[in-house]
PDB file of N, CA and C in Angstrom:
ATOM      1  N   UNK A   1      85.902 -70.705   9.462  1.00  0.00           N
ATOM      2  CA  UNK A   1      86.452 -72.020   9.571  1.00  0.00           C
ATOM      3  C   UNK A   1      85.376 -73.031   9.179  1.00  0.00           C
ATOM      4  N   UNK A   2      85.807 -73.720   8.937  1.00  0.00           N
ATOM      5  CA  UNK A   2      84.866 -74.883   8.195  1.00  0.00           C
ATOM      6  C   UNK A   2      84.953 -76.543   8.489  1.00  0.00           C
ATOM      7  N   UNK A   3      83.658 -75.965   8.926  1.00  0.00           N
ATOM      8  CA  UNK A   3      83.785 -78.226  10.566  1.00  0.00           C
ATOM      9  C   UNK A   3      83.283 -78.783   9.146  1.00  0.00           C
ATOM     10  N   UNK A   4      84.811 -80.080   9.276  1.00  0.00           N
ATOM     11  CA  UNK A   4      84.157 -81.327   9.032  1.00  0.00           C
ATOM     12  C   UNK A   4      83.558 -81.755   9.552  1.00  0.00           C
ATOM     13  N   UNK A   5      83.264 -83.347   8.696  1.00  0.00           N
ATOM     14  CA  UNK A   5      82.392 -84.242   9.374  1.00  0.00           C
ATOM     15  C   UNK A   5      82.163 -84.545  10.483  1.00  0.00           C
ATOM     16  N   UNK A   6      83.465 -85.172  10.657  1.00  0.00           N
ATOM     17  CA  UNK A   6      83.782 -85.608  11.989  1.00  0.00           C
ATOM     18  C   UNK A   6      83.550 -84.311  13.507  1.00  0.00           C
ATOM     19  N   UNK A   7      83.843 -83.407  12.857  1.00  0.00           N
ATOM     20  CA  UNK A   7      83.650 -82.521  13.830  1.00  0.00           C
ATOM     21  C   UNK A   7      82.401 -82.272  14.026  1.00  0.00           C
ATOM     22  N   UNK A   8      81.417 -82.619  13.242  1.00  0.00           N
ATOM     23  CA  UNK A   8      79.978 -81.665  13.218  1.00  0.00           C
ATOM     24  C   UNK A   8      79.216 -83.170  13.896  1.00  0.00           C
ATOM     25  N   UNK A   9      79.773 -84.100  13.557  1.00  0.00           N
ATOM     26  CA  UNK A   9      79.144 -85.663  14.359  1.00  0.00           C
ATOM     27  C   UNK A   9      79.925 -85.257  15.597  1.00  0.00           C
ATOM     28  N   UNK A  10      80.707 -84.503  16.491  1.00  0.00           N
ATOM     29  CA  UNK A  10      81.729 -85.035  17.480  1.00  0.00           C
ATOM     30  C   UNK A  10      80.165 -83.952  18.198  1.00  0.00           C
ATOM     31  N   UNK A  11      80.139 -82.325  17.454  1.00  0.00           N
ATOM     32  CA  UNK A  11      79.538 -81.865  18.227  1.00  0.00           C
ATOM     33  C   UNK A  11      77.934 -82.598  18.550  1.00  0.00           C
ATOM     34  N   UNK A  12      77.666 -82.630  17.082  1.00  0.00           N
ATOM     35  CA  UNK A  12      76.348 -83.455  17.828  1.00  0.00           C
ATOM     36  C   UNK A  12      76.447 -84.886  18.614  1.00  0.00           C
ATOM     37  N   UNK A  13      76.742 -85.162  19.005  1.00  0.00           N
ATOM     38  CA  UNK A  13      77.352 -86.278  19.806  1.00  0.00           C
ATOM     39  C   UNK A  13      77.237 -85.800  20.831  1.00  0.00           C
ATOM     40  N   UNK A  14      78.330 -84.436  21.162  1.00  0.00           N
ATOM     41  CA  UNK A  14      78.421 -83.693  22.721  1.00  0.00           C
ATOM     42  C   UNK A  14      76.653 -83.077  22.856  1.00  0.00           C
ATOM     43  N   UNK A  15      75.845 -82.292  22.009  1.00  0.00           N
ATOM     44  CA  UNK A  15      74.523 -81.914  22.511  1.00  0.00           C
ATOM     45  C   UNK A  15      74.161 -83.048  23.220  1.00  0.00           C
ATOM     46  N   UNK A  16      73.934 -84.370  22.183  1.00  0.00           N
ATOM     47  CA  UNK A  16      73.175 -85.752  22.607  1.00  0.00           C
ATOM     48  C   UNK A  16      73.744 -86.319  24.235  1.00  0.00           C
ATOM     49  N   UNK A  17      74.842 -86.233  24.393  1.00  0.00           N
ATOM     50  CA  UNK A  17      74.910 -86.809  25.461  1.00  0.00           C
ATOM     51  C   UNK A  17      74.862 -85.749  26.649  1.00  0.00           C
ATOM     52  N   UNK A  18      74.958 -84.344  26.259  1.00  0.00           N
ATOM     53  CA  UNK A  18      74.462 -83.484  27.510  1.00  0.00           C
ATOM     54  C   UNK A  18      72.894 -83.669  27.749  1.00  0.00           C
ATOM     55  N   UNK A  19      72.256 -84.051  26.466  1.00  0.00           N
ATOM     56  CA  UNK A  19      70.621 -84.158  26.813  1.00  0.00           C
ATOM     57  C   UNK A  19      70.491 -85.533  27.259  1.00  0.00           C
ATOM     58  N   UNK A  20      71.136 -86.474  27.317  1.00  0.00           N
ATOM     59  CA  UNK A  20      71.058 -88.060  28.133  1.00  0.00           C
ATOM     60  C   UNK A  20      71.340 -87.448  29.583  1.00  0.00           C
ATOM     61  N   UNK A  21      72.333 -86.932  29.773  1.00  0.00           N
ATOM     62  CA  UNK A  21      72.596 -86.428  31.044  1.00  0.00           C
ATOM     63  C   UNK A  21      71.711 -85.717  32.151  1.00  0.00           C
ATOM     64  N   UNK A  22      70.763 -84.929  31.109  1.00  0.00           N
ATOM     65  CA  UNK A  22      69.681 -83.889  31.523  1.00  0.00           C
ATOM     66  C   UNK A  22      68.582 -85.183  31.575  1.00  0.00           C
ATOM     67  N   UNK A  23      68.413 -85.739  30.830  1.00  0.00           N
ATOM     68  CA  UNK A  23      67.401 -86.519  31.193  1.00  0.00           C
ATOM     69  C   UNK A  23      67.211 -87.809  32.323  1.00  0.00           C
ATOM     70  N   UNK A  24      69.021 -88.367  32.572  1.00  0.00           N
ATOM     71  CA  UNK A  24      69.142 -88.515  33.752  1.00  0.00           C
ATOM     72  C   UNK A  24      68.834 -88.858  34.884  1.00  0.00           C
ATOM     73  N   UNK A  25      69.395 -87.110  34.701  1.00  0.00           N
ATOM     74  CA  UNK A  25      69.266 -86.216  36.249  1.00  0.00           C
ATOM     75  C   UNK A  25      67.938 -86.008  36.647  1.00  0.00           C
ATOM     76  N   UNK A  26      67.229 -85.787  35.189  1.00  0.00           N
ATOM     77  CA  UNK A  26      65.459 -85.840  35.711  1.00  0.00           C
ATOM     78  C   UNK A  26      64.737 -86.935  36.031  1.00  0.00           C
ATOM     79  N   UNK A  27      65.699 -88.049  35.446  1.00  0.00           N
ATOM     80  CA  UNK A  27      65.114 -89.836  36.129  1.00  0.00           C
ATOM     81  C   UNK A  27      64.808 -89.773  37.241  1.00  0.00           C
ATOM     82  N   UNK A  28      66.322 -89.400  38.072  1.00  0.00           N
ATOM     83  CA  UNK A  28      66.681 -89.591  39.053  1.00  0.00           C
ATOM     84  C   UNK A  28      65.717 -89.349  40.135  1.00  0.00           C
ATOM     85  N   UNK A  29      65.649 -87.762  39.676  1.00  0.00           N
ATOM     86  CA  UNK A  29      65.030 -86.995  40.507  1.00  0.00           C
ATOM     87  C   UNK A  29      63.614 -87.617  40.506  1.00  0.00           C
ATOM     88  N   UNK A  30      62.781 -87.789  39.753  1.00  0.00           N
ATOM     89  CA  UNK A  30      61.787 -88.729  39.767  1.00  0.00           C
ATOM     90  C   UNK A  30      61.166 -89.542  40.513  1.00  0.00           C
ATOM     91  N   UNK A  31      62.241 -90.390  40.409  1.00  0.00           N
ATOM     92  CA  UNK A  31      62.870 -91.472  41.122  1.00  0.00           C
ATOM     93  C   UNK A  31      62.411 -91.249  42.594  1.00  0.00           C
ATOM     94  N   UNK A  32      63.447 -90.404  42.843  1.00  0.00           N
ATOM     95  CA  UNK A  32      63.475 -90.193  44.441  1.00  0.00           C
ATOM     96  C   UNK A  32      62.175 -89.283  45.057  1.00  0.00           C
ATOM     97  N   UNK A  33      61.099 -88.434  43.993  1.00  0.00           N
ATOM     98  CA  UNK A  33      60.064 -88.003  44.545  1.00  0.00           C
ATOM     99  C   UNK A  33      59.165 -89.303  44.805  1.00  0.00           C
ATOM    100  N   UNK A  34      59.782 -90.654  43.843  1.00  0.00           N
ATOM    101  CA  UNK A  34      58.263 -91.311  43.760  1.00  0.00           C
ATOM    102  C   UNK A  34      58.770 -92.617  45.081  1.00  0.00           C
ATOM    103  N   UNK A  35      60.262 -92.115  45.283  1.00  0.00           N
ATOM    104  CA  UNK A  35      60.336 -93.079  46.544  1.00  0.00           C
ATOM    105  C   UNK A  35      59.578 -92.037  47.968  1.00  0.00           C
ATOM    106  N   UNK A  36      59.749 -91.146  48.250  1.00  0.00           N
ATOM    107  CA  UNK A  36      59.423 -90.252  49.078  1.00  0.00           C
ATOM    108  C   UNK A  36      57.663 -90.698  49.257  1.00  0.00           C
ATOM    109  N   UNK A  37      57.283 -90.447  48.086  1.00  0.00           N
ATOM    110  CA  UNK A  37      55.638 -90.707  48.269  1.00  0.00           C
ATOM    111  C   UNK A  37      55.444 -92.005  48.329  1.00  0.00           C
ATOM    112  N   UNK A  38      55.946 -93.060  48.316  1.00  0.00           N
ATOM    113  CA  UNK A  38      55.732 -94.392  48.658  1.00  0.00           C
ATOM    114  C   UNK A  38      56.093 -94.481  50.379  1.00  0.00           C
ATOM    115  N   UNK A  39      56.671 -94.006  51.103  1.00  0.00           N
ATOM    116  CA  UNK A  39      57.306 -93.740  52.007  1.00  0.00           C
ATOM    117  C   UNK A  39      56.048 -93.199  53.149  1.00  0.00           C
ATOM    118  N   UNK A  40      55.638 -92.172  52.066  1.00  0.00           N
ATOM    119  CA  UNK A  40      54.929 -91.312  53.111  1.00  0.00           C
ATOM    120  C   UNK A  40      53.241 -91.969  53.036  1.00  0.00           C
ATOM    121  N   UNK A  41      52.853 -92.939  51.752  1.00  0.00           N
ATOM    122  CA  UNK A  41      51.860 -93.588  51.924  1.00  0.00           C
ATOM    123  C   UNK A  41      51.700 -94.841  52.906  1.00  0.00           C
ATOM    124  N   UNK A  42      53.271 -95.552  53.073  1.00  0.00           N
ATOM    125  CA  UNK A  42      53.250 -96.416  54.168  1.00  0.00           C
ATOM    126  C   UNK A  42      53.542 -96.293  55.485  1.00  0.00           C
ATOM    127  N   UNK A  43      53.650 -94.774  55.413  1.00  0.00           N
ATOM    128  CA  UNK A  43      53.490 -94.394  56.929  1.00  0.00           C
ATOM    129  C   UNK A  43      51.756 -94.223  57.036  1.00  0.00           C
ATOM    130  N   UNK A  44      51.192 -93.445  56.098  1.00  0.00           N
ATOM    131  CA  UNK A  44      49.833 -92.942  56.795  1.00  0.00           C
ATOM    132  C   UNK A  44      48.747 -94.585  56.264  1.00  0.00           C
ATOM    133  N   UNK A  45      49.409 -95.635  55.932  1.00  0.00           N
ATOM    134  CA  UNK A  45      48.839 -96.626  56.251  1.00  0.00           C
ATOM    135  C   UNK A  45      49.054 -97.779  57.405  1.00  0.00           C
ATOM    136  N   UNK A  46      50.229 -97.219  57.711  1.00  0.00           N
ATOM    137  CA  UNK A  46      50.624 -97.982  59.212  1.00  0.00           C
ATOM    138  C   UNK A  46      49.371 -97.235  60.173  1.00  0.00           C
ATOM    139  N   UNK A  47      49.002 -96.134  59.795  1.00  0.00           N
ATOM    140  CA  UNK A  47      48.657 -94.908  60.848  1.00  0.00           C
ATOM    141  C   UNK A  47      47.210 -95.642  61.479  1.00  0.00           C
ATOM    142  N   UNK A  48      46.716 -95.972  59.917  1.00  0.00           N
ATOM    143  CA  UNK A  48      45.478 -96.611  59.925  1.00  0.00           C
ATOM    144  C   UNK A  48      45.200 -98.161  60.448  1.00  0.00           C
ATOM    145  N   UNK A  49      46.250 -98.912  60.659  1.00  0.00           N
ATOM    146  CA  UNK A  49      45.957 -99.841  61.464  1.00  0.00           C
ATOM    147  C   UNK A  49      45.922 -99.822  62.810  1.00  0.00           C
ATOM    148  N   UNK A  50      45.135-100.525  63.814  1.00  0.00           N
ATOM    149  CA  UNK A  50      44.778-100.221  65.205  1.00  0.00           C
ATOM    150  C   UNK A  50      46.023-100.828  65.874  1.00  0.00           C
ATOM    151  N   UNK A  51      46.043-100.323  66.920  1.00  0.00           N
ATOM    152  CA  UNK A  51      47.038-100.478  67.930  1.00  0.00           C
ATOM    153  C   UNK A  51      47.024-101.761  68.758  1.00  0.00           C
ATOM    154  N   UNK A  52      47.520-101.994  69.441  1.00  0.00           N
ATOM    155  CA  UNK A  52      47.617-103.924  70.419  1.00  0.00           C
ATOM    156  C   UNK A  52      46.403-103.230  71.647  1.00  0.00           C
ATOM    157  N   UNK A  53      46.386-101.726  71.927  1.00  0.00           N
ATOM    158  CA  UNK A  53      45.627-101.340  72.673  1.00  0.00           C
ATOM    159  C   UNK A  53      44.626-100.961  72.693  1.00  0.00           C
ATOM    160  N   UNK A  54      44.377-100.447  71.169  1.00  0.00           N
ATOM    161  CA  UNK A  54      42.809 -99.987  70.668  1.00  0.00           C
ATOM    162  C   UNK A  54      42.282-101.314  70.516  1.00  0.00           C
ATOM    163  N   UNK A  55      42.645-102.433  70.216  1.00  0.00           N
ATOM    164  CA  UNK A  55      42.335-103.876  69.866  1.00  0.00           C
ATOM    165  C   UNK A  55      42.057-104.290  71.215  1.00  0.00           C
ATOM    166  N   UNK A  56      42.167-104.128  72.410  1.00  0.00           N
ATOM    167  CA  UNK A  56      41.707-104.602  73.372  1.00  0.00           C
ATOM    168  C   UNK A  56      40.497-103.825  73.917  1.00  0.00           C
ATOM    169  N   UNK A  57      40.796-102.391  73.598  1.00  0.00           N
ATOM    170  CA  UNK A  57      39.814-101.646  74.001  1.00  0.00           C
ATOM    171  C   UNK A  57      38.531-101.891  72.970  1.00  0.00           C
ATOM    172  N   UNK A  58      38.546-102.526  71.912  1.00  0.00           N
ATOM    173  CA  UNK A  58      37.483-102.900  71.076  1.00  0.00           C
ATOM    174  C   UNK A  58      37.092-104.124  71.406  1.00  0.00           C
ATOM    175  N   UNK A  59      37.877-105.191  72.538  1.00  0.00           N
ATOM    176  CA  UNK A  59      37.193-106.243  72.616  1.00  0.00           C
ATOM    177  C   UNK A  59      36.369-106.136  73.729  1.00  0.00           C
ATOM    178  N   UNK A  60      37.121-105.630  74.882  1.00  0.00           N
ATOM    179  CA  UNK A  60      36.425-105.303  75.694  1.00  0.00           C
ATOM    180  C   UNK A  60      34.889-104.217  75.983  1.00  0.00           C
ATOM    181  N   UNK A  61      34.876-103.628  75.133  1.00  0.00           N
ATOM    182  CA  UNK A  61      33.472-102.807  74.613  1.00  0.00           C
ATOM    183  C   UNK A  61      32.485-104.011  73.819  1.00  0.00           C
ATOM    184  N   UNK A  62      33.248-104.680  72.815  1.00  0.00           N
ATOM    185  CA  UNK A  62      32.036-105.864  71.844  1.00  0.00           C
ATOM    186  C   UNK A  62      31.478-106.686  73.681  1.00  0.00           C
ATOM    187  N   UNK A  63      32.571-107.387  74.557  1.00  0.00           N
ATOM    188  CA  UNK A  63      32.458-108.263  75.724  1.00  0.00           C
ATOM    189  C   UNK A  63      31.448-107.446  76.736  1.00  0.00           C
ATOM    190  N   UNK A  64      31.397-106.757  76.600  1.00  0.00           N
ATOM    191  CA  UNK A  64      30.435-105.528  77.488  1.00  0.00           C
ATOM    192  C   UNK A  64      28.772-105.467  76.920  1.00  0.00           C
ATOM    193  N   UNK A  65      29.121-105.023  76.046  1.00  0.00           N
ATOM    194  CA  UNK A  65      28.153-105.107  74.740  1.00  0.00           C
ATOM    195  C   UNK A  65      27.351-106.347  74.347  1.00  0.00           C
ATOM    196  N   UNK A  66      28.386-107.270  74.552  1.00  0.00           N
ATOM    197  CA  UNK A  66      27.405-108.691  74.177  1.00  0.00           C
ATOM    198  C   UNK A  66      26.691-109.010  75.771  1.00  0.00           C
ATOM    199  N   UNK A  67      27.338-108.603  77.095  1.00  0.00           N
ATOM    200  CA  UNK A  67      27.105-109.125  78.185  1.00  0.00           C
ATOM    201  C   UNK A  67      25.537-108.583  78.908  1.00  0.00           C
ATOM    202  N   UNK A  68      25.660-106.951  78.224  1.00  0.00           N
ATOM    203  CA  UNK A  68      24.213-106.332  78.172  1.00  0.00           C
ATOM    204  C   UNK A  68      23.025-106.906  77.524  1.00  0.00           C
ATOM    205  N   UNK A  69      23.311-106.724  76.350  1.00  0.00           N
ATOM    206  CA  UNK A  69      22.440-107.593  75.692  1.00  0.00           C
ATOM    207  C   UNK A  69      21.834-109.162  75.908  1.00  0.00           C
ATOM    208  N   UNK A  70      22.689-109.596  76.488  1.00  0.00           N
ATOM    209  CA  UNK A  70      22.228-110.959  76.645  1.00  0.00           C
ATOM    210  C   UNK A  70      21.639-110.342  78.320  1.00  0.00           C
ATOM    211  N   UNK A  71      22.021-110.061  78.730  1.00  0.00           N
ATOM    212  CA  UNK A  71      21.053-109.515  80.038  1.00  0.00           C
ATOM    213  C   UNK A  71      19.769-109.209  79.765  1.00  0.00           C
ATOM    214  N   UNK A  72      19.936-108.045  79.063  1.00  0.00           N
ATOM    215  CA  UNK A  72      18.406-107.696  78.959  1.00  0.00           C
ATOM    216  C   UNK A  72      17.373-108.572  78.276  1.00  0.00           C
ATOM    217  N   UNK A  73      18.255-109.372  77.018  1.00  0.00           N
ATOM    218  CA  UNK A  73      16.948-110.247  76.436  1.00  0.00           C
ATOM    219  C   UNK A  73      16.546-111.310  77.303  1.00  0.00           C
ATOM    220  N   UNK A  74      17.739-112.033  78.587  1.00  0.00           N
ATOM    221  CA  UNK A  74      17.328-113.116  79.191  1.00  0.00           C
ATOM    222  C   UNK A  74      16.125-112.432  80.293  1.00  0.00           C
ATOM    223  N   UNK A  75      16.294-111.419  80.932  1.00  0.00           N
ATOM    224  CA  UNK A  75      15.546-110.570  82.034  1.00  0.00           C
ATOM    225  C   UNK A  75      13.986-110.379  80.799  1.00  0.00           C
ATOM    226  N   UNK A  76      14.393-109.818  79.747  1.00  0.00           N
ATOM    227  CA  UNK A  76      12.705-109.813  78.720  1.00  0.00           C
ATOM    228  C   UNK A  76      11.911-111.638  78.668  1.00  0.00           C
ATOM    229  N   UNK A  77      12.776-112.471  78.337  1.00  0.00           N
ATOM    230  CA  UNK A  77      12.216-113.682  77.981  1.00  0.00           C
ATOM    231  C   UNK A  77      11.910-113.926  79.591  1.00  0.00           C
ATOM    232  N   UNK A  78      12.123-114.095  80.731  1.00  0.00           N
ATOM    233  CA  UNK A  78      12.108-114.360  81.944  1.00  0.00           C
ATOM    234  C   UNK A  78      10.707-113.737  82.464  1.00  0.00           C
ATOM    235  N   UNK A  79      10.876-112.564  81.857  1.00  0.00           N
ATOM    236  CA  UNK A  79       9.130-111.531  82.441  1.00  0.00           C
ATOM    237  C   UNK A  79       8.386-112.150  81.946  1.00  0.00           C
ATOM    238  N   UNK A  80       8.523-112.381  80.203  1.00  0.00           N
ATOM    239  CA  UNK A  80       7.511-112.672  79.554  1.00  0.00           C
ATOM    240  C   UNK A  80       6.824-114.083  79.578  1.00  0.00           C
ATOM    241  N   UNK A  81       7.984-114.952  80.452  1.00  0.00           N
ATOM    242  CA  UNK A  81       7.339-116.471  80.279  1.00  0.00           C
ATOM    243  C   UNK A  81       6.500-116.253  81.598  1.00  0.00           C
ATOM    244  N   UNK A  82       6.884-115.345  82.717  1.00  0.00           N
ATOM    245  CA  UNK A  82       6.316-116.097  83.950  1.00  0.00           C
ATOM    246  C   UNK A  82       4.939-114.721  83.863  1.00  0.00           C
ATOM    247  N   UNK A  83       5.059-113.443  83.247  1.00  0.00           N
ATOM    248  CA  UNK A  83       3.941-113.420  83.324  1.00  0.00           C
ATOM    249  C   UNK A  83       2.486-114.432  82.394  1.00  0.00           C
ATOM    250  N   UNK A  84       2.399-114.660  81.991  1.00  0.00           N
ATOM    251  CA  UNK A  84       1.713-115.400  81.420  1.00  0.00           C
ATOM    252  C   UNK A  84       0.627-116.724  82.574  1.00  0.00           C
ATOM    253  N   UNK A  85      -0.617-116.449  83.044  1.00  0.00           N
ATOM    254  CA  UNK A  85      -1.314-117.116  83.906  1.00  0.00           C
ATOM    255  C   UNK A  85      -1.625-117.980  83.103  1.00  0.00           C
ATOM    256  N   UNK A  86      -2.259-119.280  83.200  1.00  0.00           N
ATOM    257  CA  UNK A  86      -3.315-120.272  82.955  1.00  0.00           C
ATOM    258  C   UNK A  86      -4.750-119.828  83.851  1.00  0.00           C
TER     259      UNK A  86
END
């Protein structure tokens, strides 16, 4: 049998649009791996911000921290002025 024109454009026509189809379906899919990994990067960057409770527990350690320090240097400057005789 012997394809006309029209027939031999109809079939290539049908390959072309099964390979639009295939390519698609591979958009798609794409697609939805590269939503998944956006997903799963803004979870493990939520992960990384501190909590309302680690944030207190960090102020209260700096408030501790600064309260020592200023202790000990006022108790050092305090020795050091009054030992000192004329």
């Amino acid at each position: 049998m012997v394809n006309t024109r029209s027939q031999t454009k109809m079939a290539d026509n049908a390959d072309l649009l099964a390979l639009l189809a295939e390519m698609k379906k591979s958009m798609e899919k794409g697609q939805e791996e590269m939503k998944k990994g956006l997903e799963e990067m803004k979870k493990g960057q939520n992960s990384l911000h501190p909590t309302k409770a680690t944030k207190k527990l960090i102020a209260a350690v700096d408030s501790l921290l600064i309260y020592y320090l200023y202790k000990y240097f006022v108790r050092a400057a305090l020795k050091n002025h009054f030992s000192y005789r004329i």
